[in-house]
C-alpha atoms as a PDB file:
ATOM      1  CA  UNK A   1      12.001 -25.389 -20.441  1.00  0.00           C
ATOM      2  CA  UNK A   2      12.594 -21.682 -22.206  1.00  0.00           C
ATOM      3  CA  UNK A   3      15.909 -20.021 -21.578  1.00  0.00           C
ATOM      4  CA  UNK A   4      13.225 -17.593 -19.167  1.00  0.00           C
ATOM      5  CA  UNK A   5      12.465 -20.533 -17.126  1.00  0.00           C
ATOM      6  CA  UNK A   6      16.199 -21.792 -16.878  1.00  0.00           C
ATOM      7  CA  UNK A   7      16.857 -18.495 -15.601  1.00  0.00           C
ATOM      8  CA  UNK A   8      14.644 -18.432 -12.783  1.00  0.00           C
ATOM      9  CA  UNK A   9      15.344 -21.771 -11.289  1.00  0.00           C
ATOM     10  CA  UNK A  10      18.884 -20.698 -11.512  1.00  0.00           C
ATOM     11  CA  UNK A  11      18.371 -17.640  -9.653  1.00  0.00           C
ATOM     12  CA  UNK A  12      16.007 -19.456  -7.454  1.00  0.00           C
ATOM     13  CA  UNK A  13      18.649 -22.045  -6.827  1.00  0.00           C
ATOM     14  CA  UNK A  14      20.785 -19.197  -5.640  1.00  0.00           C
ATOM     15  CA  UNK A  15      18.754 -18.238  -3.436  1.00  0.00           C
ATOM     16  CA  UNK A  16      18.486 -21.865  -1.830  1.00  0.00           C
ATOM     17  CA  UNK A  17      22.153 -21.699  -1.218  1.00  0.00           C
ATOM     18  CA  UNK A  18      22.717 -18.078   0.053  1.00  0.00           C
ATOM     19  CA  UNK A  19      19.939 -18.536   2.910  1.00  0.00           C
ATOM     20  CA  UNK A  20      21.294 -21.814   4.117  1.00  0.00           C
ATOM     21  CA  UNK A  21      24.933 -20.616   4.113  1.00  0.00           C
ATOM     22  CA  UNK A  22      23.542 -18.059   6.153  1.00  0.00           C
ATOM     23  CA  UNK A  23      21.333 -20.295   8.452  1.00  0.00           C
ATOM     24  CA  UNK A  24      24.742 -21.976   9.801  1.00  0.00           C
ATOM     25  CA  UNK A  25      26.868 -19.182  10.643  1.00  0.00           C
ATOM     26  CA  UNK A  26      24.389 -17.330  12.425  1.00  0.00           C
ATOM     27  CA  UNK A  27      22.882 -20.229  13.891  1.00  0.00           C
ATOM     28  CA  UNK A  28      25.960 -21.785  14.944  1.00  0.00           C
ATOM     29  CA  UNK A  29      27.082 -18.328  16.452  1.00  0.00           C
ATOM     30  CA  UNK A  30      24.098 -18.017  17.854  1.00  0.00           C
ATOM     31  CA  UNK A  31      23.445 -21.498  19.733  1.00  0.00           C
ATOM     32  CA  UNK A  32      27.416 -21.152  20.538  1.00  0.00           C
ATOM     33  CA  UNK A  33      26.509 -17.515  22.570  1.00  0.00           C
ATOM     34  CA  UNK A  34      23.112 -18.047  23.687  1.00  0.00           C
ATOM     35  CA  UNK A  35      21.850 -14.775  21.321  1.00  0.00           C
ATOM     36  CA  UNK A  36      18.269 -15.060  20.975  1.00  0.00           C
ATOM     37  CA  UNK A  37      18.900 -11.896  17.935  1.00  0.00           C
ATOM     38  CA  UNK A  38      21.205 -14.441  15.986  1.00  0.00           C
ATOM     39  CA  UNK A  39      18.980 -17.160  16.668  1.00  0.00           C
ATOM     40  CA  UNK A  40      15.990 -15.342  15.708  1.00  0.00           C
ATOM     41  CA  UNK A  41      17.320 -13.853  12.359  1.00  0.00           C
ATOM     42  CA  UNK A  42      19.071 -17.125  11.064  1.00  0.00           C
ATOM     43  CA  UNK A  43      15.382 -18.847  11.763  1.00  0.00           C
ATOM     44  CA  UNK A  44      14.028 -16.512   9.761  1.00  0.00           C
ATOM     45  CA  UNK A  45      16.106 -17.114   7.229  1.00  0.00           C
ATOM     46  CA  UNK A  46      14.970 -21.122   7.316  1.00  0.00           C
ATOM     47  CA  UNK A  47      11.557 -19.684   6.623  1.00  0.00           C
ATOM     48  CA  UNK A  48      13.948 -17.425   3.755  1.00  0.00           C
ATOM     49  CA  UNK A  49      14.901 -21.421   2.814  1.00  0.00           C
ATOM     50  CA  UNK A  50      11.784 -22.846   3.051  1.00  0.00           C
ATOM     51  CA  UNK A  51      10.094 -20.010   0.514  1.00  0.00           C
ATOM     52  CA  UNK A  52      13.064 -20.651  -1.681  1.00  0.00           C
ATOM     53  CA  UNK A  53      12.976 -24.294  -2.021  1.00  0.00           C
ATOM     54  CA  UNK A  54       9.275 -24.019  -2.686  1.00  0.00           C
ATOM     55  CA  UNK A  55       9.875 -21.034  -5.407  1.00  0.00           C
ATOM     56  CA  UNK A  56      12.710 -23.329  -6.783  1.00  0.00           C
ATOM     57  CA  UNK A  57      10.447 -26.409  -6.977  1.00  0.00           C
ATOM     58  CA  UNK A  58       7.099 -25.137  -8.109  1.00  0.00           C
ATOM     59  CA  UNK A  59       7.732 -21.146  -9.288  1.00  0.00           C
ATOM     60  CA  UNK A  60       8.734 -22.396 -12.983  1.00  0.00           C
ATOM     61  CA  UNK A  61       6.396 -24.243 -13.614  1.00  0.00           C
ATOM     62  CA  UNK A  62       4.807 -20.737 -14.652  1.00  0.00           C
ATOM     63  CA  UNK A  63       7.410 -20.685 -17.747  1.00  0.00           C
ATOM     64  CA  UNK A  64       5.731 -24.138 -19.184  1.00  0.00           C
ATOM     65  CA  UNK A  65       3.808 -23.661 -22.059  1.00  0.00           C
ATOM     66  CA  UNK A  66      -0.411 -24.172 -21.776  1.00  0.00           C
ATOM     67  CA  UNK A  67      -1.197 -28.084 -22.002  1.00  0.00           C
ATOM     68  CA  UNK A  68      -4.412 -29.857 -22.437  1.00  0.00           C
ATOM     69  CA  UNK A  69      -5.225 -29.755 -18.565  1.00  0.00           C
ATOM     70  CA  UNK A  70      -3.871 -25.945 -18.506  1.00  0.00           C
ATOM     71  CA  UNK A  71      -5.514 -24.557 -21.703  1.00  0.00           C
ATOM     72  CA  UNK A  72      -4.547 -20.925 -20.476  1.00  0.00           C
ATOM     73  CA  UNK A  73      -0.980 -21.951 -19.019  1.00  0.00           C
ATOM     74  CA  UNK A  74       0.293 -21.337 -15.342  1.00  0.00           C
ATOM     75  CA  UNK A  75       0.341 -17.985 -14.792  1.00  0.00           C
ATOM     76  CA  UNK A  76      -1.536 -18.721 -11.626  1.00  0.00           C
ATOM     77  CA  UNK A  77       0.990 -21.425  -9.767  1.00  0.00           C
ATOM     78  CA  UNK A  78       3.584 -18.633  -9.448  1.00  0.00           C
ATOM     79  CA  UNK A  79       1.637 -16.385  -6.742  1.00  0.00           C
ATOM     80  CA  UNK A  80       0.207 -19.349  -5.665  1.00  0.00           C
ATOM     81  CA  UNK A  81       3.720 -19.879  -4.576  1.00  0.00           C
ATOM     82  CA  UNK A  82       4.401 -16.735  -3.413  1.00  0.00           C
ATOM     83  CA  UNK A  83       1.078 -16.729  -1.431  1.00  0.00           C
ATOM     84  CA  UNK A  84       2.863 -20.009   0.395  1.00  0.00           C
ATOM     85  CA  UNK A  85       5.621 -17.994   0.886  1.00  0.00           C
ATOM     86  CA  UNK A  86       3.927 -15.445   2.503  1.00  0.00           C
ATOM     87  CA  UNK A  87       2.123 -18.119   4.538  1.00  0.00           C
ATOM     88  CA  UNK A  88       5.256 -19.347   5.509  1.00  0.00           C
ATOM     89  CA  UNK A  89       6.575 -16.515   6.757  1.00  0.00           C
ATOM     90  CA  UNK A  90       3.540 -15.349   9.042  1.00  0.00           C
ATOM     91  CA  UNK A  91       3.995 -18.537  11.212  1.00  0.00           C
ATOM     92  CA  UNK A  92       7.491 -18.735  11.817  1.00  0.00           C
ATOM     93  CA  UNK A  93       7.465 -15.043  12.771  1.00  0.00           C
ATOM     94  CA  UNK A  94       4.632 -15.396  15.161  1.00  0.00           C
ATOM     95  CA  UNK A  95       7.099 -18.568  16.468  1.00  0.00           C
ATOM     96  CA  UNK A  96      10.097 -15.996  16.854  1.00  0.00           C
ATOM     97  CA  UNK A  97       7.888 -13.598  18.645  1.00  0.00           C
ATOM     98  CA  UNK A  98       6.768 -15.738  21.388  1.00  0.00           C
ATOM     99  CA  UNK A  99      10.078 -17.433  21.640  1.00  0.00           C
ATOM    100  CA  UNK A 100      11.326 -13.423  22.019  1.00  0.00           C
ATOM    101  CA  UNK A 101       8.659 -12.850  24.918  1.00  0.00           C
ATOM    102  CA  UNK A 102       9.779 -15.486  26.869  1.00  0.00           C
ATOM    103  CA  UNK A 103      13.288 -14.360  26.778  1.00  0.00           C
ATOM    104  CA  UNK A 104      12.409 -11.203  27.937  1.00  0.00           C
ATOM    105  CA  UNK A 105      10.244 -12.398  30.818  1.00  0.00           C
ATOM    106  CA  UNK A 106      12.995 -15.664  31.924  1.00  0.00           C
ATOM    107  CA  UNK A 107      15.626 -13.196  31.453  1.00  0.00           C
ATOM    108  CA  UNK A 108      18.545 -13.711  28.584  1.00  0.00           C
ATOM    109  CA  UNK A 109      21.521 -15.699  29.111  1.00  0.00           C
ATOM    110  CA  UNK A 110      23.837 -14.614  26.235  1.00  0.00           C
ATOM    111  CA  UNK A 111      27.534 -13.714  26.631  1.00  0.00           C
ATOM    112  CA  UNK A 112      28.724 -11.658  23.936  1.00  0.00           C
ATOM    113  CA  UNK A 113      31.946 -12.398  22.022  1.00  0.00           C
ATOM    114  CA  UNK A 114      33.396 -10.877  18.791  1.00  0.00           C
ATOM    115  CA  UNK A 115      32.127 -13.948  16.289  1.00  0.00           C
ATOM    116  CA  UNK A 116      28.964 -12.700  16.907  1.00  0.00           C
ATOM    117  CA  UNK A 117      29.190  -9.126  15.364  1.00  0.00           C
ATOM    118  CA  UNK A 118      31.300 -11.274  12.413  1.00  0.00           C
ATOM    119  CA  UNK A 119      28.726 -13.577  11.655  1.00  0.00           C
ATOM    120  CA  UNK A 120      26.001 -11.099  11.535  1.00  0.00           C
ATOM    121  CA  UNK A 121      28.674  -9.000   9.141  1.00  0.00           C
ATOM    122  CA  UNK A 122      28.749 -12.112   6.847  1.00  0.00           C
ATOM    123  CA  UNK A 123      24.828 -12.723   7.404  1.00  0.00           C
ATOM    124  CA  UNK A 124      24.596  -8.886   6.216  1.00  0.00           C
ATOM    125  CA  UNK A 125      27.380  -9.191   3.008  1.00  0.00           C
ATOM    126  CA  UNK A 126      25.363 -12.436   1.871  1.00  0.00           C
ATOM    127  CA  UNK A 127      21.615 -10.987   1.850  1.00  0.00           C
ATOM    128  CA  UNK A 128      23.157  -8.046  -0.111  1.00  0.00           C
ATOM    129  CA  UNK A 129      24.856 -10.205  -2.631  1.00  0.00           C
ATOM    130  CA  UNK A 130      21.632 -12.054  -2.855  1.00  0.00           C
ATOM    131  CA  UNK A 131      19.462  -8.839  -3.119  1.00  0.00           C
ATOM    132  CA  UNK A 132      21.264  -7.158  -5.735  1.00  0.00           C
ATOM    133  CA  UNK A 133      21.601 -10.492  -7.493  1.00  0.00           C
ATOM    134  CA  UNK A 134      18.528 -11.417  -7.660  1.00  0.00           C
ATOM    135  CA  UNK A 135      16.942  -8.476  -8.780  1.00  0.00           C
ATOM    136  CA  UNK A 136      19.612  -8.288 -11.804  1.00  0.00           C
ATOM    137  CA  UNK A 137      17.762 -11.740 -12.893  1.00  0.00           C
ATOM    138  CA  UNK A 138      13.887 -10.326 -12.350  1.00  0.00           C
ATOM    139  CA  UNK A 139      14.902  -6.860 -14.191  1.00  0.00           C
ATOM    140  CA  UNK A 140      13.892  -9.061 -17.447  1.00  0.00           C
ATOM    141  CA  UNK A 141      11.693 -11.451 -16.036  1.00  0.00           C
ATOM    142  CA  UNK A 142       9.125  -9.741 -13.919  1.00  0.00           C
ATOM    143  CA  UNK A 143       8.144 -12.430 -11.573  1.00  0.00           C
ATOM    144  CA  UNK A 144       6.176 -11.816  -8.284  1.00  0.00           C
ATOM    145  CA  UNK A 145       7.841 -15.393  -6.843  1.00  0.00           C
ATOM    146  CA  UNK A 146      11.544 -14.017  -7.482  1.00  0.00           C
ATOM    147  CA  UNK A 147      10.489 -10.350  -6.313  1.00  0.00           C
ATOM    148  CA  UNK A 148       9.213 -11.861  -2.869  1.00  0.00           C
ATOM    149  CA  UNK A 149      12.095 -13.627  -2.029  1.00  0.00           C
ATOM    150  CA  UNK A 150      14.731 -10.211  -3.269  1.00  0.00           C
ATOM    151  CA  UNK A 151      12.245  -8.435  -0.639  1.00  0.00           C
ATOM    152  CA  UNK A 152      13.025 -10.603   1.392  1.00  0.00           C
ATOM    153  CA  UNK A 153      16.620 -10.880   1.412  1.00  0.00           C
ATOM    154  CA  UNK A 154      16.335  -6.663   1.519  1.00  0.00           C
ATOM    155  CA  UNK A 155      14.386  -7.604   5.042  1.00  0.00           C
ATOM    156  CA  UNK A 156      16.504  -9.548   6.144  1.00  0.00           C
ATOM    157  CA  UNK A 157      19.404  -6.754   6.504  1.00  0.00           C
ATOM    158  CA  UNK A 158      17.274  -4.742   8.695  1.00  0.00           C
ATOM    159  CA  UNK A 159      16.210  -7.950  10.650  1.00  0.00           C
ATOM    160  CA  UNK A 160      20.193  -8.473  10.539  1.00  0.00           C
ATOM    161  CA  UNK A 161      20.722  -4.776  11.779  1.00  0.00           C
ATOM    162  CA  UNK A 162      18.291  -5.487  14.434  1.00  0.00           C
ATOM    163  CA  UNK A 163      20.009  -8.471  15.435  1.00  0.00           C
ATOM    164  CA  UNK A 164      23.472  -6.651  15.811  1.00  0.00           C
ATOM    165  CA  UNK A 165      21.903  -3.809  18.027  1.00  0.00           C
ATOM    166  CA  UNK A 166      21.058  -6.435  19.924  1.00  0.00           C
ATOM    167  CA  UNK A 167      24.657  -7.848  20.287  1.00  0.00           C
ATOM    168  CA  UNK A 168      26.032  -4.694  20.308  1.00  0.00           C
ATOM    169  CA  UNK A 169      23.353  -4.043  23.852  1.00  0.00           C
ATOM    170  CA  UNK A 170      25.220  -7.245  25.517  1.00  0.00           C
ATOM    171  CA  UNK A 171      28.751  -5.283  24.572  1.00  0.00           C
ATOM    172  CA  UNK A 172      27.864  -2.733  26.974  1.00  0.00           C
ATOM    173  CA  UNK A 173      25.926  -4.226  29.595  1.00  0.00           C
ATOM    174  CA  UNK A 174      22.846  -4.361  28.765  1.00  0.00           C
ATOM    175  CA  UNK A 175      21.683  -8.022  27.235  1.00  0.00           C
ATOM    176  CA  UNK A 176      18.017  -7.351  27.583  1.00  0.00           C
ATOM    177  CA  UNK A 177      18.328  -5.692  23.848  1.00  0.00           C
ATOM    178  CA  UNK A 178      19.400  -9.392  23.012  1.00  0.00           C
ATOM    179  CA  UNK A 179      15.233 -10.291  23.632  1.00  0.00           C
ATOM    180  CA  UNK A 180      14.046  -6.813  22.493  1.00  0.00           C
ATOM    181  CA  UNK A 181      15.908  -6.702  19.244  1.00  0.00           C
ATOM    182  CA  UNK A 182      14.531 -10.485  18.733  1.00  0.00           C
ATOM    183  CA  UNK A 183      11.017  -9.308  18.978  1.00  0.00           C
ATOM    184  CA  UNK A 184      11.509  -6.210  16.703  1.00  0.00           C
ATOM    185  CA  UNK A 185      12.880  -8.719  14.129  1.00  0.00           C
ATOM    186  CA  UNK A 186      10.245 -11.684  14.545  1.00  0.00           C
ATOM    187  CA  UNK A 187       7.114  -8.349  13.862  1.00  0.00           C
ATOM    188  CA  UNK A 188       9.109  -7.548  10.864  1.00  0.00           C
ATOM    189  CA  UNK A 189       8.777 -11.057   9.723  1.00  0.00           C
ATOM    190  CA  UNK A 190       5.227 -11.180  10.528  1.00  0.00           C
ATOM    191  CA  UNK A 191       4.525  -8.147   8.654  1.00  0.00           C
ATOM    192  CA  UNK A 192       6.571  -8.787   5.439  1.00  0.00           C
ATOM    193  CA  UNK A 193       4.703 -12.333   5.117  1.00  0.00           C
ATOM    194  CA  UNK A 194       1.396 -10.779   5.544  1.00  0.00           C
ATOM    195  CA  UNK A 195       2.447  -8.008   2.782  1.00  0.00           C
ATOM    196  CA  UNK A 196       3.302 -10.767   0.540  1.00  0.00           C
ATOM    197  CA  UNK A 197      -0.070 -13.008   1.061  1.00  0.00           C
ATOM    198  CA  UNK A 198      -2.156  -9.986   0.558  1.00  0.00           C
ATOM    199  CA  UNK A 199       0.021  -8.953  -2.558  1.00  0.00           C
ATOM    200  CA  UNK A 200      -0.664 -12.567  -4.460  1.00  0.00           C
ATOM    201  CA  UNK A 201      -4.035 -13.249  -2.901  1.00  0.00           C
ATOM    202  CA  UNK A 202      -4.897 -10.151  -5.372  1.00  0.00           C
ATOM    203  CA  UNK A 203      -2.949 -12.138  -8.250  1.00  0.00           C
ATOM    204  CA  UNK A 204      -5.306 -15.303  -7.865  1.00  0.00           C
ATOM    205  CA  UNK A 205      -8.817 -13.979  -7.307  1.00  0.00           C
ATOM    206  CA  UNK A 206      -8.720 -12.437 -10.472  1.00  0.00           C
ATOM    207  CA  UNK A 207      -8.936  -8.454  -8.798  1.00  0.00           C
ATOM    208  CA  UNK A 208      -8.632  -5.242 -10.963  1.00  0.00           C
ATOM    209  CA  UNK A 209      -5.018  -3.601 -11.706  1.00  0.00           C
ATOM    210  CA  UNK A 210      -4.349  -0.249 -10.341  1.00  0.00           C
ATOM    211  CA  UNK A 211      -6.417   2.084 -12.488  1.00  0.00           C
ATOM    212  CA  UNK A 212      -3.494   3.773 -14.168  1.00  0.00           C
ATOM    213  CA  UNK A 213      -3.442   0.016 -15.807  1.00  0.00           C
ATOM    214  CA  UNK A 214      -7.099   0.058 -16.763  1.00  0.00           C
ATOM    215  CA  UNK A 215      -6.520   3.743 -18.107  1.00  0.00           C
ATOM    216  CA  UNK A 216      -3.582   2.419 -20.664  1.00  0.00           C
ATOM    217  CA  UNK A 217      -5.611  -0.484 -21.738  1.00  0.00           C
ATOM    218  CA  UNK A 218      -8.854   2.123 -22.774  1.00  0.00           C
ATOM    219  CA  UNK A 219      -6.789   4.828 -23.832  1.00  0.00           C
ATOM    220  CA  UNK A 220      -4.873   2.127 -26.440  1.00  0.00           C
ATOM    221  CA  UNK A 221      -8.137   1.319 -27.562  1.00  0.00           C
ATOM    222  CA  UNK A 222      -9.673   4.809 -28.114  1.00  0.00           C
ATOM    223  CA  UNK A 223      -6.557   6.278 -29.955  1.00  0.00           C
ATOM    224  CA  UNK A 224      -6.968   3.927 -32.827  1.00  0.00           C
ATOM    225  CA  UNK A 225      -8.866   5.605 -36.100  1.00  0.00           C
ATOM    226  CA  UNK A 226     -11.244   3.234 -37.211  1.00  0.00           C
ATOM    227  CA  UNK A 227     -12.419   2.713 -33.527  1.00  0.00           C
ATOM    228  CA  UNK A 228     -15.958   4.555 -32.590  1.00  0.00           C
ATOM    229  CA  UNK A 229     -16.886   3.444 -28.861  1.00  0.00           C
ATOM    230  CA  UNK A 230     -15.861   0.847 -26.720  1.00  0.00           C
ATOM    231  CA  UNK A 231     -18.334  -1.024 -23.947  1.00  0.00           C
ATOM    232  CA  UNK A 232     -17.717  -3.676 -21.524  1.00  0.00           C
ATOM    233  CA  UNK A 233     -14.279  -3.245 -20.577  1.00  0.00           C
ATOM    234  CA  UNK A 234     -12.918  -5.540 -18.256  1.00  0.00           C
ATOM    235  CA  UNK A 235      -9.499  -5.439 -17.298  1.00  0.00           C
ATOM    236  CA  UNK A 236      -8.670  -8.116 -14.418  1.00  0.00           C
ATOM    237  CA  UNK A 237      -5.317 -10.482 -13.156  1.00  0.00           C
ATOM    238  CA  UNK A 238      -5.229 -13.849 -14.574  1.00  0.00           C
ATOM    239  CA  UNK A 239      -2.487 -14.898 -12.536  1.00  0.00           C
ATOM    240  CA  UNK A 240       0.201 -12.319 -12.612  1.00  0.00           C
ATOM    241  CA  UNK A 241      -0.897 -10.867 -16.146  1.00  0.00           C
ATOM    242  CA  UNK A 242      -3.397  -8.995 -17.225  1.00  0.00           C
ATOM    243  CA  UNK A 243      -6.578 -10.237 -19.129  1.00  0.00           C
ATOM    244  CA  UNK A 244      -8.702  -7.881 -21.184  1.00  0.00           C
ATOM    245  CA  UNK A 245     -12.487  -8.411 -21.803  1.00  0.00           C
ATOM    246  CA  UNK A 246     -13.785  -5.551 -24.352  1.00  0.00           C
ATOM    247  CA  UNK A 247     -16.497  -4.789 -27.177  1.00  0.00           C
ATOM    248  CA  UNK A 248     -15.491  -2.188 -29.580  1.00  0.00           C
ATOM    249  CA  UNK A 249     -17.640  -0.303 -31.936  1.00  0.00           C
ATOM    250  CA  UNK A 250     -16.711   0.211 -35.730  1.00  0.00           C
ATOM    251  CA  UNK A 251     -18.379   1.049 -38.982  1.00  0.00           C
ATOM    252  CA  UNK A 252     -21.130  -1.485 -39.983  1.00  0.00           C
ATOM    253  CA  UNK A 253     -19.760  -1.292 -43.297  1.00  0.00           C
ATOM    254  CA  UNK A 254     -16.336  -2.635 -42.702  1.00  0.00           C
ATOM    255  CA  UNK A 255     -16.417  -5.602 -44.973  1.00  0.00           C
ATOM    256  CA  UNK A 256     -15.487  -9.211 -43.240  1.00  0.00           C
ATOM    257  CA  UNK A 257     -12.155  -9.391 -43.797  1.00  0.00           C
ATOM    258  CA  UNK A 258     -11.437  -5.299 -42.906  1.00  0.00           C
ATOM    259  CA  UNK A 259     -13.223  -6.202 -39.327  1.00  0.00           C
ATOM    260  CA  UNK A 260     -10.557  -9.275 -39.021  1.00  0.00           C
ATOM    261  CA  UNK A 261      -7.415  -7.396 -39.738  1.00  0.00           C
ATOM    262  CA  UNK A 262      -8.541  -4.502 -37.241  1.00  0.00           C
ATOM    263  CA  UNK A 263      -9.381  -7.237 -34.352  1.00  0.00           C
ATOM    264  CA  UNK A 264      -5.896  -8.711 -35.111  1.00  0.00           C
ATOM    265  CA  UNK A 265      -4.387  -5.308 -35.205  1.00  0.00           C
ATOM    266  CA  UNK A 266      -6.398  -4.061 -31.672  1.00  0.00           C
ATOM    267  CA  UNK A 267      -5.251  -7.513 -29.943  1.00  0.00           C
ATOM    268  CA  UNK A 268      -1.462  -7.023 -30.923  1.00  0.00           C
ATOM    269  CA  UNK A 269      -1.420  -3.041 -29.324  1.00  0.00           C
ATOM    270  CA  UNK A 270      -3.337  -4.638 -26.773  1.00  0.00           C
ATOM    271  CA  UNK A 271      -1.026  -7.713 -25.463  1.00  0.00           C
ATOM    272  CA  UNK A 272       1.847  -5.127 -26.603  1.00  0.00           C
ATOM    273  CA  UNK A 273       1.507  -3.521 -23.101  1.00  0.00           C
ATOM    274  CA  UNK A 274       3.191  -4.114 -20.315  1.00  0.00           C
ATOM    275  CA  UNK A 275       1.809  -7.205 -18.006  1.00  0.00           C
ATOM    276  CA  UNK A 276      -1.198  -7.969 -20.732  1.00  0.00           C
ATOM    277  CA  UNK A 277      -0.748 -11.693 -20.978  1.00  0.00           C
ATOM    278  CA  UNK A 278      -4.072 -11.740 -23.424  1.00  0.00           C
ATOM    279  CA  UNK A 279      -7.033  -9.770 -24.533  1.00  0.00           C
ATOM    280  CA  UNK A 280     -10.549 -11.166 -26.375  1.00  0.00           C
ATOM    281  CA  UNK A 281     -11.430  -7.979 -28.763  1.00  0.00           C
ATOM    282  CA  UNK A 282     -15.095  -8.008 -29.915  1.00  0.00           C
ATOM    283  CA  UNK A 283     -16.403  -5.965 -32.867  1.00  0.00           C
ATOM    284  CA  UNK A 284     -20.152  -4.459 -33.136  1.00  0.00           C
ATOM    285  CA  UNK A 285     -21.204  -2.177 -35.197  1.00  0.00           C
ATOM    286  CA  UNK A 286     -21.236   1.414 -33.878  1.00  0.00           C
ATOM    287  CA  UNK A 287     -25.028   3.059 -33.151  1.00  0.00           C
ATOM    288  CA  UNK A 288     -26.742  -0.673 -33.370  1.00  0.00           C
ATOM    289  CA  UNK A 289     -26.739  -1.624 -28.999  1.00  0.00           C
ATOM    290  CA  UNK A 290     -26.473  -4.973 -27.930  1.00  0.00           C
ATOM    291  CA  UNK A 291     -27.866  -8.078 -28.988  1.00  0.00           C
ATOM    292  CA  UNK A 292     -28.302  -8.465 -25.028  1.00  0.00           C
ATOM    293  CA  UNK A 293     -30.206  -5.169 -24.546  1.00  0.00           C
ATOM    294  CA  UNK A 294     -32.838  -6.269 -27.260  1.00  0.00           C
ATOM    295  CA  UNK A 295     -33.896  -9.270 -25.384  1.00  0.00           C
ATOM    296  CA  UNK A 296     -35.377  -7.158 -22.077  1.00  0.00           C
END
């Protein structure tokens, strides 16, 4: 495996151990009070577990090189991962939520004590920690897998935040915040999983990049001198990079070998951007058309 891919399963890893230090305290404080907030967060941090145990398990297999049964690598396996994640999320959420509703119509039954505002302290001090942590790793890397589960350590302080309200409503009479702040947490949940599904669904169907990203690709092409016209630009996710498509239009006269060195020179600038994984450069001569065209 590449020092890249050693990287990410170590950061990965980290995250494995951070969310299921954190499932224990707050679940045990939780269970221990009856707090359906400390309950709720520290299950959403087994979906947290989950998402990292799948990240750690499948996610580097994006750093192996291409094989004969993956010609053009596996760029696509890590937002496949991701879109599990995401899946992962949705469902436990909507479990949270209903368990939330039925607090709030049965009534809760927590009692508060201090261990509960320390374990949602701790629960708060280890997201952070693994937040700032693992973004340190992804500055270099750039992978969608390691950025969904640092969002979702950030999400989990303000599910953690909600949780404390919560606690903090059964300090001064008024336990019924215990429910509420469950709920608020479990649609956060929902929403952050669907945010992450839709994000990698657009990774693996092969969609567009934002056109500021097609713009760089064309404008990289026109700059160069010895380029006339370009045609047939496709710019499109292959995976989490980039894959460019494009015909480009040059003097006739270019001899063989002047053509080669200017594809070779093109596809360099080209795969020289940021996110372009690969680009497929195609020289015609400028004012001829299309072999295509001449067959209608």
């Amino acid at each position: 495996m590449t020092d890249e891919g050693r990287r990410f399963k170590r950061a990965a890893g980290v995250n494995v151990l951070g969310n299921a230090i954190k499932i224990l305290v707050e679940g045990a404080a939780g269970i221990a009070f009856g707090s359906v907030a400390l309950v709720a967060d520290a299950a959403h941090s087994v979906a947290d577990l989950v998402a990292s145990l799948v990240v750690f398990v499948w996610g580097g297999a994006a750093y192996t090189d291409p094989d004969e049964t993956h010609p053009h690598g596996h760029q696509r396996i890590e937002p496949l991962t991701a879109l599990f994640v995401g899946a992962v999320i949705v469902l436990l959420g909507a479990n949270l939520l209903r368990e939330s509703a039925l607090a709030l119509i049965e009534g809760p039954e927590v009692v508060f004590d201090p261990l509960l505002l320390g374990a949602l302290g701790f629960a708060m001090a280890d997201m952070y920690l693994l937040y700032w942590y693992t973004m340190r790793v992804n500055a270099d890397l750039g992978s969608t897998a390691l950025d969904a589960l640092a969002v979702d350590c950030l999400n989990d302080i303000y599910t953690t935040i909600a949780a404390a309200v919560g606690v903090l409503g059964v300090l001064l009479g008024y336990p019924i915040l215990d429910a509420v702040a469950g709920g608020l947490v479990s649609l956060l949940v929902v929403y952050q999983g669907v945010e992450i599904a839709r994000e990698n669904v657009t990774y693996l169907v092969g969609a567009a990049p934002p056109a500021e990203k097609y713009d760089r690709v064309r404008t990289t092409l026109r700059d160069h001198p010895d380029v006339e016209g370009i045609h047939d630009l496709r710019v499109f996710y292959d995976g989490t990079d980039i894959e460019v498509e494009v015909h480009v239009e040059v003097d006739g006269e270019m001899t063989l070998r002047q053509a080669h060195d200017l594809e070779t020179e093109l596809m360099d600038r080209l795969r020289g951007l940021p996110a372009v994984g690969d680009a497929h450069v195609h020289l015609d001569p400028s004012g001829v058309g299309e072999w295509k065209d001449a067959l209608e």
